[in-house]
Protein backbone atom coordinates (compact mmCIF):
# COMPACT_ATOMS: atom_id res chain seq x y z
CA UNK A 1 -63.46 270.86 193.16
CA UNK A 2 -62.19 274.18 193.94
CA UNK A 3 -59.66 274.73 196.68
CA UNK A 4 -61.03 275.89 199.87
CA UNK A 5 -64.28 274.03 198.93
CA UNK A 6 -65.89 272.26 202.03
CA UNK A 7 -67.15 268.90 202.01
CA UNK A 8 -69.61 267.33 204.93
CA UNK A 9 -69.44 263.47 204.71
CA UNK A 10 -72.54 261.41 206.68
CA UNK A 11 -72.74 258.10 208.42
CA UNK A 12 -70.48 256.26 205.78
CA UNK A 13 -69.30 252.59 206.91
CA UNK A 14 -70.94 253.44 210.51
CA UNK A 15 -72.85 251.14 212.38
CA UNK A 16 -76.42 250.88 213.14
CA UNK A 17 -77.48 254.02 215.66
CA UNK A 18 -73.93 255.16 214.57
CA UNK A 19 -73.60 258.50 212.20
CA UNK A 20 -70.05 258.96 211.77
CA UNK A 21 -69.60 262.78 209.51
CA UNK A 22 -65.97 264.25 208.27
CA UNK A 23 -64.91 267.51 207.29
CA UNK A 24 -62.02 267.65 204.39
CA UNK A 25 -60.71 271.20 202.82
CA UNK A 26 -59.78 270.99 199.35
CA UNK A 27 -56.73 272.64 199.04
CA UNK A 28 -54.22 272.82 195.47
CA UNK A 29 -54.56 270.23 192.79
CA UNK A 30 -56.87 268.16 194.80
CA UNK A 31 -55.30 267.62 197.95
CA UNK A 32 -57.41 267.41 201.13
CA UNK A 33 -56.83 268.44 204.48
CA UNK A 34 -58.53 266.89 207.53
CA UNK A 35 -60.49 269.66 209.23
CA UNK A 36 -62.64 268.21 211.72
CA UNK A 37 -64.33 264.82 212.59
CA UNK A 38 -67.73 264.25 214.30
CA UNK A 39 -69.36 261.12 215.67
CA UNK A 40 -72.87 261.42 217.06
CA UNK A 41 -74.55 258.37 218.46
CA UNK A 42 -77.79 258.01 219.73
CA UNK A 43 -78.29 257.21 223.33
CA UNK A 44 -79.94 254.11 223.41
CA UNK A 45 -77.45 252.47 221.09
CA UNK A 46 -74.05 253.60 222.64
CA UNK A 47 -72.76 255.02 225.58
CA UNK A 48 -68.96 255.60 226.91
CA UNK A 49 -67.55 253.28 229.31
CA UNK A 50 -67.96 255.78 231.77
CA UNK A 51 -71.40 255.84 231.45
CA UNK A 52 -71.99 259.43 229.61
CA UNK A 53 -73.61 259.66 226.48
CA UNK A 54 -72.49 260.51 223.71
CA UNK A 55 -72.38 264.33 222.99
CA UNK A 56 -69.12 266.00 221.75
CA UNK A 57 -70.06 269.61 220.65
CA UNK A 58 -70.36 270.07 225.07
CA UNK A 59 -68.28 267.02 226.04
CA UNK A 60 -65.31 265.86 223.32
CA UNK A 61 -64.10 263.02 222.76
CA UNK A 62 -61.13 262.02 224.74
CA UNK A 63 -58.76 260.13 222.72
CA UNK A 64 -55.87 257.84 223.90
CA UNK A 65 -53.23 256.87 221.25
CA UNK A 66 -52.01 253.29 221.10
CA UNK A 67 -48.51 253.87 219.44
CA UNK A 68 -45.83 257.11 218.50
CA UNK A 69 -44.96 256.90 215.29
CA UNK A 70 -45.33 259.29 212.07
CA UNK A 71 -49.13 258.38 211.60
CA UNK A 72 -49.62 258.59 215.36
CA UNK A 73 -48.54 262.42 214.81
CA UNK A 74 -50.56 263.29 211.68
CA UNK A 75 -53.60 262.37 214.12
CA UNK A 76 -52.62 263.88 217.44
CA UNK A 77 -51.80 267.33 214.78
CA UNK A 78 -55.64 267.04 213.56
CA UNK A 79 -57.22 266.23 217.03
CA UNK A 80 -55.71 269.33 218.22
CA UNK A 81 -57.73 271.20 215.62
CA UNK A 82 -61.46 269.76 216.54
CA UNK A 83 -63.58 271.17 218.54
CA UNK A 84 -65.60 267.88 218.92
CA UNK A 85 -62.09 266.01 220.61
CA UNK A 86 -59.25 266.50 222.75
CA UNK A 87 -56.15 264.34 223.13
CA UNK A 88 -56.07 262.68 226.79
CA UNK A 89 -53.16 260.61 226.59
CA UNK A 90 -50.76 258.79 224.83
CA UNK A 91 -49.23 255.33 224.95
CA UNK A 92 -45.71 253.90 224.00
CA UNK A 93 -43.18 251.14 224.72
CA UNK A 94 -41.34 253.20 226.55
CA UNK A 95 -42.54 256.20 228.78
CA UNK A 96 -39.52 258.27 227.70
CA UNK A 97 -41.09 258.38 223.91
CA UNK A 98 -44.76 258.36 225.38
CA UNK A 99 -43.62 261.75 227.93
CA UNK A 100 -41.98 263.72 224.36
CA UNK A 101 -45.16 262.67 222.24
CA UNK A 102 -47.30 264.04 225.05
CA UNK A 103 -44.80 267.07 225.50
CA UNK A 104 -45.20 267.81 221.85
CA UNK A 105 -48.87 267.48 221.61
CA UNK A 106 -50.32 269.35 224.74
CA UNK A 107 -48.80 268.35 227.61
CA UNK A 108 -51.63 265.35 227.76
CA UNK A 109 -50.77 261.94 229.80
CA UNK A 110 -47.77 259.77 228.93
CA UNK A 111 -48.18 256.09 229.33
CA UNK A 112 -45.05 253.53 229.12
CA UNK A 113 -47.20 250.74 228.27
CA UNK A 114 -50.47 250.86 225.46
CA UNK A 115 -51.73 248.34 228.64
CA UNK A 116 -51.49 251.16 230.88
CA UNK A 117 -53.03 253.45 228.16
CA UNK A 118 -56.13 251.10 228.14
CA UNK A 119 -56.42 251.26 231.81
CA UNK A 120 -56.67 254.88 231.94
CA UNK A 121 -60.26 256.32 232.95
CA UNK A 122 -59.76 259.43 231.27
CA UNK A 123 -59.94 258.10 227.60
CA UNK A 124 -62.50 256.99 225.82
CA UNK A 125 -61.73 256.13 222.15
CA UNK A 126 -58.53 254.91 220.57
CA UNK A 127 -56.16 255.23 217.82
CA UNK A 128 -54.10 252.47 217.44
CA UNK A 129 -51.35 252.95 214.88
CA UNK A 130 -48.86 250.21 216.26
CA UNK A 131 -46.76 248.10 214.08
CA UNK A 132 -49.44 246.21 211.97
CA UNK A 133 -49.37 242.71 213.29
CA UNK A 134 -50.13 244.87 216.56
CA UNK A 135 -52.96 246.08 215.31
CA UNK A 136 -55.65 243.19 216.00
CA UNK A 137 -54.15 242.32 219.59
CA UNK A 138 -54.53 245.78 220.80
CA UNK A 139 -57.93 246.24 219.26
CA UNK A 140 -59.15 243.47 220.88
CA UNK A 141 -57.46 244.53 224.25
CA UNK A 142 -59.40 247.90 223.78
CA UNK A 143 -62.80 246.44 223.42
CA UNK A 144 -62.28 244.24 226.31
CA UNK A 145 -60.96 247.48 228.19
CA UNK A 146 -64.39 249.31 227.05
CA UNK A 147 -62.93 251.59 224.76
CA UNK A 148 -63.95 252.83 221.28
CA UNK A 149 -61.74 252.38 218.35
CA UNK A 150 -60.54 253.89 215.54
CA UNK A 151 -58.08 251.40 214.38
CA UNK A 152 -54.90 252.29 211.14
CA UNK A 153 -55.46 250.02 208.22
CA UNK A 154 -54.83 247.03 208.27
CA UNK A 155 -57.54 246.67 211.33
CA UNK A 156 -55.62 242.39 211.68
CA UNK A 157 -53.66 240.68 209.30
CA UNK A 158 -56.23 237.77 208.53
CA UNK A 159 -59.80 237.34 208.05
CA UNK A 160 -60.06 235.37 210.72
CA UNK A 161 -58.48 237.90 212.91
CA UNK A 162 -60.19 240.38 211.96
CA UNK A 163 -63.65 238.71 212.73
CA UNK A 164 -62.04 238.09 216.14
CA UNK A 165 -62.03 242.00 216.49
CA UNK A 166 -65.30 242.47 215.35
CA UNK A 167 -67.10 239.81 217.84
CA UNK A 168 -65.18 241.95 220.51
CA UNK A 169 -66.66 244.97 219.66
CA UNK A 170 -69.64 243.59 219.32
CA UNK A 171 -69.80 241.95 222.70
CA UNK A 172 -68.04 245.07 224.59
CA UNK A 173 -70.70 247.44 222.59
CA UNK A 174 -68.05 249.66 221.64
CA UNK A 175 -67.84 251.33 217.94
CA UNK A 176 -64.68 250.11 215.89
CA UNK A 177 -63.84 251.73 212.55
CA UNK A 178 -61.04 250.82 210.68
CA UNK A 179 -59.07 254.02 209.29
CA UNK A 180 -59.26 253.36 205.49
CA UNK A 181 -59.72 257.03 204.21
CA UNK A 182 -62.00 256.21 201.27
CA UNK A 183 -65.13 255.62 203.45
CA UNK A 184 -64.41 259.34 204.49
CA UNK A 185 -63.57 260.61 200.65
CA UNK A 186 -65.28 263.01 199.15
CA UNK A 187 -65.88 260.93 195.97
CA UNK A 188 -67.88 258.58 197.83
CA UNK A 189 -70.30 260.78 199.32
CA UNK A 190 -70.49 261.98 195.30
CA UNK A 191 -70.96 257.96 193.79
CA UNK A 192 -73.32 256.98 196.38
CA UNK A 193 -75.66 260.39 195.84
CA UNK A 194 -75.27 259.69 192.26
CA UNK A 195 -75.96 255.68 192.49
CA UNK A 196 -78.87 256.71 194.96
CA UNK A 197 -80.74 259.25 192.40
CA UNK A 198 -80.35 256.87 189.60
């Protein structure tokens, strides 16, 4: 592809009711460069645990992050650039790293526990990009908490584990994606046109 060239991606690895579309830029040799992510669910599937539906072009997405580290800043860097989401908070061990994240990133709220994250009103979906035996625990704690999830790869460390996060989803009605970039790629949306028109 040339760089510069936009690409729309559609409902790839989304749940039923659930279209899930990314924007990537080509840019040099290749490379991509997240521009802008959009969820749109249908109302009688899915609503936020505060009760409003789903809508971000009027109402974005308020996103909590579970975790501080380099990944955690790559996302916070690309939320600020959406116009369907906004960064609410942010969640650490500590509130000292939690209160420079936030500083950094917007001035948004800084938690000193990802428990105190989850308990927060204000945000609706979360990235968790916590050490990754974390990552299971504190999807499941999200669910439970009502929140939706957008969870770094690996989404557990087990099969089992994972299924343990799924059936928590499932139960709290909340959407969980895991953050393996290749459902969002380009090349997909290419294969699965091409596989689809024989």
């Amino acid at each position: 592809a040339d760089p510069g060239h936009a690409a729309r991606i559609a409902g790839v690895g989304a749940p039923p009711g659930v279209r899930v579309s990314v924007t990537w830029r080509m840019r040099g040799q290749g490379g991509l460069k997240f521009e802008r992510l959009k969820f749109e669910v249908r109302p009688s599937r899915a609503q936020l645990s505060n009760s409003r539906t789903l809508d971000f072009m009027n109402n974005p997405l308020r996103w909590g992050l579970v975790g501080t580290g380099r990944i955690a800043r790559a996302f916070a860097a690309a939320v600020l650039e959406t116009e369907t989401s906004e960064l609410a908070a942010v969640g650490s061990r500590t509130r000292e790293t939690a209160a420079a994240f936030a500083q950094e990133f917007g001035n948004c709220r800084a938690h000193g526990s990802y428990a105190e994250l989850l308990a927060d009103p204000e945000v609706e979906a979360v990235y968790i990009s916590t050490p990754h035996p974390m990552h299971a625990e504190w999807a499941i704690a999200a669910a439970r908490a009502g929140k939706h999830i957008l969870c770094e790869k690996p989404l557990a460390m087990s099969g089992a584990e994972a299924e343990r996060v799924v059936e928590e989803a499932e139960r709290a009605g909340v959407f969980l994606m895991e953050a393996f970039m290749y459902r969002c790629h380009p090349f997909l949306a290419k294969l699965s046109s091409l596989v689809a028109d024989g």
